[in-house]
Protein backbone atom coordinates (compact mmCIF):
# COMPACT_ATOMS: atom_id res chain seq x y z
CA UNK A 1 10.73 19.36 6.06
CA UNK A 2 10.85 15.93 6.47
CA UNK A 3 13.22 14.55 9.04
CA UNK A 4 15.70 11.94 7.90
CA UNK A 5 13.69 8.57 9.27
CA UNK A 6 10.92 9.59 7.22
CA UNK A 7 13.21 9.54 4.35
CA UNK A 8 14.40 6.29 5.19
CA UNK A 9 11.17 4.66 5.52
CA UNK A 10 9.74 6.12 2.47
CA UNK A 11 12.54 4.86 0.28
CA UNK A 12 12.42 0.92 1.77
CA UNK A 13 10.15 -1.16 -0.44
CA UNK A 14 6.87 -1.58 0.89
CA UNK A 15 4.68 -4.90 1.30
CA UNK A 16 2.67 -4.21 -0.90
CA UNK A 17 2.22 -1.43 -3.23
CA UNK A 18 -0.57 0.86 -2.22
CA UNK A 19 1.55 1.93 0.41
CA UNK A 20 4.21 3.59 -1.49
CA UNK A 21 5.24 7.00 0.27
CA UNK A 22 5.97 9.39 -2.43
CA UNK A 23 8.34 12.45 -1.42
CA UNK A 24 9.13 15.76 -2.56
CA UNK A 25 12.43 15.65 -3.74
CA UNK A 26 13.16 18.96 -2.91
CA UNK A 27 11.76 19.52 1.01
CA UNK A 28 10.28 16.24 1.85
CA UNK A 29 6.89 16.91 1.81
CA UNK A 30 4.13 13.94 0.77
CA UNK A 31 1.26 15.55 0.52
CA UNK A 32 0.00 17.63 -2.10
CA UNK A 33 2.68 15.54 -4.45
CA UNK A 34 2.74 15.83 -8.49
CA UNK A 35 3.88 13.14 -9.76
CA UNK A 36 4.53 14.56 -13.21
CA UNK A 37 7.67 16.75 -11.42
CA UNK A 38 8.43 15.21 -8.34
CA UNK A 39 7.63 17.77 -6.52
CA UNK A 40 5.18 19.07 -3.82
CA UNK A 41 2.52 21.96 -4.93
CA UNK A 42 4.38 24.43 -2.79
CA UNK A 43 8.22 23.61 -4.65
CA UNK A 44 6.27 23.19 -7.65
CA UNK A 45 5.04 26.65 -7.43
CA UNK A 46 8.57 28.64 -6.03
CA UNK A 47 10.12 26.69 -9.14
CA UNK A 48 7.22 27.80 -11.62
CA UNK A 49 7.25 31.16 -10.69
CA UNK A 50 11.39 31.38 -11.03
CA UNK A 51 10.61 30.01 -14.13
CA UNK A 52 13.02 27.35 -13.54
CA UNK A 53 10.49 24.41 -14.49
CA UNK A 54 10.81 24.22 -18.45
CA UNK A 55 7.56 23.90 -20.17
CA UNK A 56 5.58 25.98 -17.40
CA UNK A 57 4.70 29.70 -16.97
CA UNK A 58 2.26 31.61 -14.71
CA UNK A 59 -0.77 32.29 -16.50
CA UNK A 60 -2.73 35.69 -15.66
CA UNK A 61 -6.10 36.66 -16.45
């Protein structure tokens, strides 16, 4: 979870691009980030299994 600085900094405009901080909406997190949702791989996932991300479903083998 990010803390609320980091959520501060993140959202002021950088000096130059490449150092745009892109944040989970849900939790925070920046890593593992998809920027098609918003959303880090572990939200993603909770979501996509709830079934609560239209257009997605859990494939199985």
């Amino acid at each position: 979870m990010a803390t609320t600085a980091q959520f501060v900094k993140s959202n002021k405009k950088p000096k130059y691009s490449t150092r745009i901080v892109r944040r989970c909406w849900r939790c925070g997190r920046s890593r593992g980030y998809m920027r098609d949702f918003n959303l880090c791989r572990i939200c993603f996932r909770e979501l996509a299994d709830n079934g609560q991300v239209p257009g997605i479903k859990k494939s199985s083998w």
